[in-house]
N, C-alpha and C. Protein backbone atom coordinates (compact mmCIF):
# COMPACT_ATOMS: atom_id res chain seq x y z
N UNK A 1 0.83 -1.19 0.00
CA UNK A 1 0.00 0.00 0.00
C UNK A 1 0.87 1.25 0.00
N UNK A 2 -0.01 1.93 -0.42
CA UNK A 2 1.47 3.34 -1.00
C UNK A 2 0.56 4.53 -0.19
N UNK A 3 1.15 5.44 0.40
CA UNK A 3 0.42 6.66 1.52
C UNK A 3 -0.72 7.27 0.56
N UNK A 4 -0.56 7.12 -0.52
CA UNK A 4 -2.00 7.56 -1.44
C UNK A 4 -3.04 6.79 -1.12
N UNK A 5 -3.08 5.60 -0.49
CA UNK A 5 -4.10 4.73 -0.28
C UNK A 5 -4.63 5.27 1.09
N UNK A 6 -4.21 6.19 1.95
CA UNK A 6 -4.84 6.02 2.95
C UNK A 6 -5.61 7.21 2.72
N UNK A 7 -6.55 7.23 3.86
CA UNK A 7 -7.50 8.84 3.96
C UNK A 7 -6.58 9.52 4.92
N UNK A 8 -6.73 11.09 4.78
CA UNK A 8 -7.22 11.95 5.35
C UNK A 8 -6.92 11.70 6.73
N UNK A 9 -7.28 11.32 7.45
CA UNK A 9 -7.57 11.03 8.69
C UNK A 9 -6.48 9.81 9.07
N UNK A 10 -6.04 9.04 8.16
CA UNK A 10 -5.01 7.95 8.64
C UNK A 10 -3.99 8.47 8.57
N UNK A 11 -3.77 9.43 7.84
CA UNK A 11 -2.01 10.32 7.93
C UNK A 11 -1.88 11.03 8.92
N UNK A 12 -3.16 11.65 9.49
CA UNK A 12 -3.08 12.53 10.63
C UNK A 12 -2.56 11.23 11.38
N UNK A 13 -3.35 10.38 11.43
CA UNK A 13 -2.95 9.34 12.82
C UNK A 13 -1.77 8.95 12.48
N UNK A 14 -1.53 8.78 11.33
CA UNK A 14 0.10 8.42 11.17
C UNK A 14 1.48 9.11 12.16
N UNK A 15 0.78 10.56 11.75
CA UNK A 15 1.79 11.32 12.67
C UNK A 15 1.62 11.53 14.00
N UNK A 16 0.54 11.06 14.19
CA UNK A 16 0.21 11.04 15.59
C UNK A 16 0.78 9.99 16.72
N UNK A 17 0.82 8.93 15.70
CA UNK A 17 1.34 7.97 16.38
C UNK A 17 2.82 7.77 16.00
N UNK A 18 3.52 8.35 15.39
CA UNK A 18 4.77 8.44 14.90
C UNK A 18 5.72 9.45 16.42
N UNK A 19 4.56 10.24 16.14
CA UNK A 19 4.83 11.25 17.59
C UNK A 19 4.71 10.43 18.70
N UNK A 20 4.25 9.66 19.29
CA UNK A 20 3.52 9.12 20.47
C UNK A 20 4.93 7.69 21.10
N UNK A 21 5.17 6.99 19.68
CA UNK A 21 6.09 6.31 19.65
C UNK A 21 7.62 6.33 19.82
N UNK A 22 8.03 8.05 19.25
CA UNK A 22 9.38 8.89 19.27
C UNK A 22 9.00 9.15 20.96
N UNK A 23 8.16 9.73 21.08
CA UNK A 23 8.37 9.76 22.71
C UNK A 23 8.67 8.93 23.47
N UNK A 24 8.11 7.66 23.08
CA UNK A 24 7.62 6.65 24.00
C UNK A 24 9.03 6.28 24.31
N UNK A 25 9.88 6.04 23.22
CA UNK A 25 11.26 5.45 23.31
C UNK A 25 12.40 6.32 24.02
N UNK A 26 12.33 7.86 23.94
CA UNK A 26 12.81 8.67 24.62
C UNK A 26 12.69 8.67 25.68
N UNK A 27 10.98 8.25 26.33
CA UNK A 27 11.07 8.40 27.64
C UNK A 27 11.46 7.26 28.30
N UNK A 28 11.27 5.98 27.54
CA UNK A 28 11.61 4.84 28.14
C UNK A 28 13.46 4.45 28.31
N UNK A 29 14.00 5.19 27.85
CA UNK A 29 15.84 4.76 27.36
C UNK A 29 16.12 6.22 27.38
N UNK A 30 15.61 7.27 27.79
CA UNK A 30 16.33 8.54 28.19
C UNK A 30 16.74 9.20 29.66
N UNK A 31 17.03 9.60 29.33
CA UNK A 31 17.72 10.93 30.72
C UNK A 31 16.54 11.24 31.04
N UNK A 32 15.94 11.72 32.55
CA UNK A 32 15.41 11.94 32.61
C UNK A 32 14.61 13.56 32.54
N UNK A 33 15.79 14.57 32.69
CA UNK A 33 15.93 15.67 32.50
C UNK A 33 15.75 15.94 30.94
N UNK A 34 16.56 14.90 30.10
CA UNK A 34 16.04 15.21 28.46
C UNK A 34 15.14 14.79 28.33
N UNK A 35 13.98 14.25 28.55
CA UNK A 35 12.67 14.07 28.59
C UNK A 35 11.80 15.09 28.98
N UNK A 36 12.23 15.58 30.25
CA UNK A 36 11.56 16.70 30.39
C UNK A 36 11.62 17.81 29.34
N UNK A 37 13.12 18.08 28.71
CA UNK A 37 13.12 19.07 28.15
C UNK A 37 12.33 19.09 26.72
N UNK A 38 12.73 17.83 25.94
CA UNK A 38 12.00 17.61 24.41
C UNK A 38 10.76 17.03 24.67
N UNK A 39 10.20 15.86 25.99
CA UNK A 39 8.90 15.23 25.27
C UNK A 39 8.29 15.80 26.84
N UNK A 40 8.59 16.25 27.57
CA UNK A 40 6.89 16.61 28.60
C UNK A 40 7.69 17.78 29.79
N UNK A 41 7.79 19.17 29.13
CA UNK A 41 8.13 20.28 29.57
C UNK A 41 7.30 20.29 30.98
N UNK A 42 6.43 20.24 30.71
CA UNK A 42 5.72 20.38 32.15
C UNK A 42 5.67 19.48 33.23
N UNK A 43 6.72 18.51 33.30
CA UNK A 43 7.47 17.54 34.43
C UNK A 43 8.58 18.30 34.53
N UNK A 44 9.21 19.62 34.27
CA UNK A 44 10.32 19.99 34.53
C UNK A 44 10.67 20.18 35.43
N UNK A 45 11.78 19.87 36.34
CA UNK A 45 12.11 20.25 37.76
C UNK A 45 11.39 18.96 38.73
N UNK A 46 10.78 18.07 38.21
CA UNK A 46 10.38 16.98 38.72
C UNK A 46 11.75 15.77 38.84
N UNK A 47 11.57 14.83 39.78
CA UNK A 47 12.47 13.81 39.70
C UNK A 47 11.66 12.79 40.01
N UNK A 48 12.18 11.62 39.35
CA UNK A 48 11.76 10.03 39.23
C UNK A 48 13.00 9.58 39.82
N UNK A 49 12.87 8.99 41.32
CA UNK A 49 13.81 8.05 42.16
C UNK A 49 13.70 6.71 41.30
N UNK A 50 13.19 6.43 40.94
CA UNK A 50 13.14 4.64 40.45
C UNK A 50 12.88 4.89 39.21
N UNK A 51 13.74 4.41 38.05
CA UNK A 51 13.59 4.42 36.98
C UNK A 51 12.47 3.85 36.42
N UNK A 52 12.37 2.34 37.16
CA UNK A 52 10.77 1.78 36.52
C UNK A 52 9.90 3.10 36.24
N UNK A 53 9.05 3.80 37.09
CA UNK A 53 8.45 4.82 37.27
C UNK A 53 8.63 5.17 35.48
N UNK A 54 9.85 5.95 35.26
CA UNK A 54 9.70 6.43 33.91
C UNK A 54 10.33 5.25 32.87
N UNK A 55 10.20 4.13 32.98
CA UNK A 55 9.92 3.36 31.76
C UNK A 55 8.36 2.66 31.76
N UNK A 56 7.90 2.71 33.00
CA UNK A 56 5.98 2.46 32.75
C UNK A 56 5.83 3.60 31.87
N UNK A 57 6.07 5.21 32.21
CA UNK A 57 5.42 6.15 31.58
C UNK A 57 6.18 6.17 29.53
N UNK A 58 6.96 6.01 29.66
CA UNK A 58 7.38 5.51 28.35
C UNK A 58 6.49 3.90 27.85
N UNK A 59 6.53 3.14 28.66
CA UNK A 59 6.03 2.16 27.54
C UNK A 59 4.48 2.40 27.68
N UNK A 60 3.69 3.15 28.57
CA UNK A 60 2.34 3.54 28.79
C UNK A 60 2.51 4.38 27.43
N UNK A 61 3.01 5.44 26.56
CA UNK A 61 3.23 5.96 25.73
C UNK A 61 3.33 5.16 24.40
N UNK A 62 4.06 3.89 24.70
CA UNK A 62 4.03 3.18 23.27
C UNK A 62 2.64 2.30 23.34
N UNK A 63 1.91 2.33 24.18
CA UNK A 63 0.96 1.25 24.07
C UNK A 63 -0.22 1.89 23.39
N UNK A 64 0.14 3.42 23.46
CA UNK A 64 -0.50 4.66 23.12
C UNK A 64 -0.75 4.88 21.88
N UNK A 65 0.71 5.10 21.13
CA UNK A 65 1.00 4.84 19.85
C UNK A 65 0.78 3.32 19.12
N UNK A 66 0.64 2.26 19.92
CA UNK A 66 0.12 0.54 19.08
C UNK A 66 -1.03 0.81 18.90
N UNK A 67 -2.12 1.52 19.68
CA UNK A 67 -3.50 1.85 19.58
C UNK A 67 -3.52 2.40 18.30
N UNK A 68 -3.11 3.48 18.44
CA UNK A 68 -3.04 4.29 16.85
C UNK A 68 -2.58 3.90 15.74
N UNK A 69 -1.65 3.05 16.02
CA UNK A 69 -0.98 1.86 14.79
C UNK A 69 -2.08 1.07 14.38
N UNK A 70 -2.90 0.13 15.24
CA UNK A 70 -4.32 -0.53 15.11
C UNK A 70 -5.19 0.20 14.71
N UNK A 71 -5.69 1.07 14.60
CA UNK A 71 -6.70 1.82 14.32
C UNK A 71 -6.70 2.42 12.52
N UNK A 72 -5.18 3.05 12.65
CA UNK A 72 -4.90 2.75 10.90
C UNK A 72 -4.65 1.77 10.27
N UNK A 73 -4.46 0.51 10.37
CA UNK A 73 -4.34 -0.96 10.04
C UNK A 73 -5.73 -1.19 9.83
N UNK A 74 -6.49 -0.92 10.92
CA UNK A 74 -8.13 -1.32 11.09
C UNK A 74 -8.75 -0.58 9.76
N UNK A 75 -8.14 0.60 9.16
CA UNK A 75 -9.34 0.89 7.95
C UNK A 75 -9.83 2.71 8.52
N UNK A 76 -10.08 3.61 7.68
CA UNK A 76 -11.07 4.41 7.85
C UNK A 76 -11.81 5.05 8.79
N UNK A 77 -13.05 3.92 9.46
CA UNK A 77 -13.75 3.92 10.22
C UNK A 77 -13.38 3.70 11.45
N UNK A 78 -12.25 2.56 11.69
CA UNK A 78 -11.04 2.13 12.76
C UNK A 78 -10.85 3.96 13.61
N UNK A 79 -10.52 4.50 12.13
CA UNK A 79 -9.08 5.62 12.28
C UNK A 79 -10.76 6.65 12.76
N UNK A 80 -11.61 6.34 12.64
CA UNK A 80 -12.37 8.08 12.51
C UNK A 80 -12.94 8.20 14.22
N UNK A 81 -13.40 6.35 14.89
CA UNK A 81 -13.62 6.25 16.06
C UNK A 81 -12.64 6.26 17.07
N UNK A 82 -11.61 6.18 16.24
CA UNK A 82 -10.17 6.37 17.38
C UNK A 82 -10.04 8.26 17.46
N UNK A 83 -9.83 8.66 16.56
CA UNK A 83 -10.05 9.87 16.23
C UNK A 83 -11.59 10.42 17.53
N UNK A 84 -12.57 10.28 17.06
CA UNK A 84 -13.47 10.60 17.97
C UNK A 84 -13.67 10.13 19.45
N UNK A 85 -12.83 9.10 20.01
CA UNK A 85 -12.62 8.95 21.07
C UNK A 85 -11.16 9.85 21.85
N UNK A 86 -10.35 10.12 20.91
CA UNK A 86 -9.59 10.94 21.67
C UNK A 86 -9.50 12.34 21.66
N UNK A 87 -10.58 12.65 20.87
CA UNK A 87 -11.00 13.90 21.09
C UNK A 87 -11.52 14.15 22.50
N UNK A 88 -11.87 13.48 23.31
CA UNK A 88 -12.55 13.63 24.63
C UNK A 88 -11.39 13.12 25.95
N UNK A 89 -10.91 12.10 25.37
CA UNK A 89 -9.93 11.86 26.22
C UNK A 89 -7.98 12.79 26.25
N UNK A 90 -8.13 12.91 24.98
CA UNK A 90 -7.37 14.04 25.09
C UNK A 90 -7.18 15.23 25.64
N UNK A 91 -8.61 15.95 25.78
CA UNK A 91 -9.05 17.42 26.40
C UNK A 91 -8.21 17.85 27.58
N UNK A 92 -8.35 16.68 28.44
CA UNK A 92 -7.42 16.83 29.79
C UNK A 92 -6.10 17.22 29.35
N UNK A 93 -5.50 16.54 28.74
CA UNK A 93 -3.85 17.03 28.17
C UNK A 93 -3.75 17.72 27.81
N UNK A 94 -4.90 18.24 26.98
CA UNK A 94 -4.65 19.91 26.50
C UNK A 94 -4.96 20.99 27.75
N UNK A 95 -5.62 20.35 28.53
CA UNK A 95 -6.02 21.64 30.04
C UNK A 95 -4.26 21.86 30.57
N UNK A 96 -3.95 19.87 31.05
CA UNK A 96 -2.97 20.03 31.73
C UNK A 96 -2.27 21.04 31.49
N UNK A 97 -1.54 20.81 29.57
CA UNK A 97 -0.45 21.41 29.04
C UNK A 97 -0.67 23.26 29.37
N UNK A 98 -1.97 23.41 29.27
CA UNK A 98 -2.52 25.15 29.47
C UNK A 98 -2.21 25.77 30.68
N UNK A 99 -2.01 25.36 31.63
CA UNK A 99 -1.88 25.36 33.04
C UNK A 99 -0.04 25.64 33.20
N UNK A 100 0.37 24.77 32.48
CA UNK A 100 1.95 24.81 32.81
C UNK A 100 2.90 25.98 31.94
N UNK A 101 3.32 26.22 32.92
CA UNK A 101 4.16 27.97 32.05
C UNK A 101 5.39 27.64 30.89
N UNK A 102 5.53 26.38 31.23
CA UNK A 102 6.63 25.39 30.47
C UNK A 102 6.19 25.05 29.43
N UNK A 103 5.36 24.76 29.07
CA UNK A 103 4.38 24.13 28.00
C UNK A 103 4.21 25.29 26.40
N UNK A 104 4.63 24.86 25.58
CA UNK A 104 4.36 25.10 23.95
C UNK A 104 2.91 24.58 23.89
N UNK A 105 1.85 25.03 24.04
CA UNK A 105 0.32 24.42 24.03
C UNK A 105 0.02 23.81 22.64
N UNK A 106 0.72 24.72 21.41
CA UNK A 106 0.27 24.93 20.20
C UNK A 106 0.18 23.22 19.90
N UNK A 107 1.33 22.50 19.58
CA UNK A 107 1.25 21.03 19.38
C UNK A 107 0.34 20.41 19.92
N UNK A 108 -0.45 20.11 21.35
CA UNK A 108 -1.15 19.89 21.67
C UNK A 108 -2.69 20.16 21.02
N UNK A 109 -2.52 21.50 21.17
CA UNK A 109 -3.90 21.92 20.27
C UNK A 109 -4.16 21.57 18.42
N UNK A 110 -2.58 21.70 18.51
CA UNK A 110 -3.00 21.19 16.86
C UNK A 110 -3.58 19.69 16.67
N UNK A 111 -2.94 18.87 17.84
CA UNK A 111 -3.35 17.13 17.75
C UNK A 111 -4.89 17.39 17.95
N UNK A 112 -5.14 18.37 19.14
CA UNK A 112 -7.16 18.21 19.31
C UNK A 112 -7.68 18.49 18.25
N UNK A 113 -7.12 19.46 18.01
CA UNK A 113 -7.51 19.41 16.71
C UNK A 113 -8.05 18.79 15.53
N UNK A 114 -7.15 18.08 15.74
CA UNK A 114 -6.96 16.96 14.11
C UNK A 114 -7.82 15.94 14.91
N UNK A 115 -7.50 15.62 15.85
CA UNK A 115 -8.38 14.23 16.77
C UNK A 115 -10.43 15.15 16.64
N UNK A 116 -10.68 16.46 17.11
CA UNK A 116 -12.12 16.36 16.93
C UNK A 116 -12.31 16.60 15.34
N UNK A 117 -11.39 17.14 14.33
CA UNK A 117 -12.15 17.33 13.06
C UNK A 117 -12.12 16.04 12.59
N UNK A 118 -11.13 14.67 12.39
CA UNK A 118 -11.00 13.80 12.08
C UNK A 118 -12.34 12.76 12.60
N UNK A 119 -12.76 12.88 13.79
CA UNK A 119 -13.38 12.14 14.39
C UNK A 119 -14.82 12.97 14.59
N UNK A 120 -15.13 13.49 14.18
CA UNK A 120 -16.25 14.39 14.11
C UNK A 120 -16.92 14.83 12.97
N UNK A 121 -15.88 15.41 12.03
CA UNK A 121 -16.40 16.77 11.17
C UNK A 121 -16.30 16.08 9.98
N UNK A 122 -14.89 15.10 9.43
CA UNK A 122 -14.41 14.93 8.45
C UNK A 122 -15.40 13.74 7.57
N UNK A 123 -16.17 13.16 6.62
CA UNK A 123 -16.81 12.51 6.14
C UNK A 123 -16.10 12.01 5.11
């Protein structure tokens, strides 16, 4: 299958989960301070005593991105209810990220974005 085959809505998830997965591995096999700085600004100045701690939150991240991998595998309709379910479950991450003075919001908002028009608007 060649990226012309997919919709609309599966490339968004493409990058969505392309994103979700680059994190996942950063946070799971990184520093913990470079994590804060490139994948979750708003843990900055935080510390993790036990590494487990931040390789759950890294592989909680890739299990994140397999969802989204499944969902474009699944087809269309897969991609539009995944899409419309994380439009709601996302919201919180976008509050969190709003709240923190650390936080670039824009990326965030661009994913709600794409997650309620994809899963909502797009036909």
């Amino acid at each position: 299958m060649s990226l012309s085959d997919y919709s609309s809505g599966q490339k968004f998830l493409m990058l969505s989960a392309a994103t979700a997965i680059v994190n996942a591995a950063l946070t799971t096999f990184g520093d913990w301070n470079t994590v804060c700085e490139l994948v979750a600004p708003s843990f900055k100045g935080t510390k993790i005593e036990d590494k487990r701690i931040q390789r759950l939150l890294g592989l909680s991240q890739l299990g994140w991105g397999v969802g989204k991998v499944a969902a474009i595998l699944s087809g269309p309709a897969a991609t539009t209810l995944y899409c419309k379910l994380a439009s709601f479950s996302f919201a919180p991450v976008v509050w969190t990220a709003a709240e923190s003075p650390d936080v670039d919001i824009a990326l965030y908002g661009i994913l709600w974005a794409g997650y309620i028009y994809f899963g909502h608007f797009q036909k």
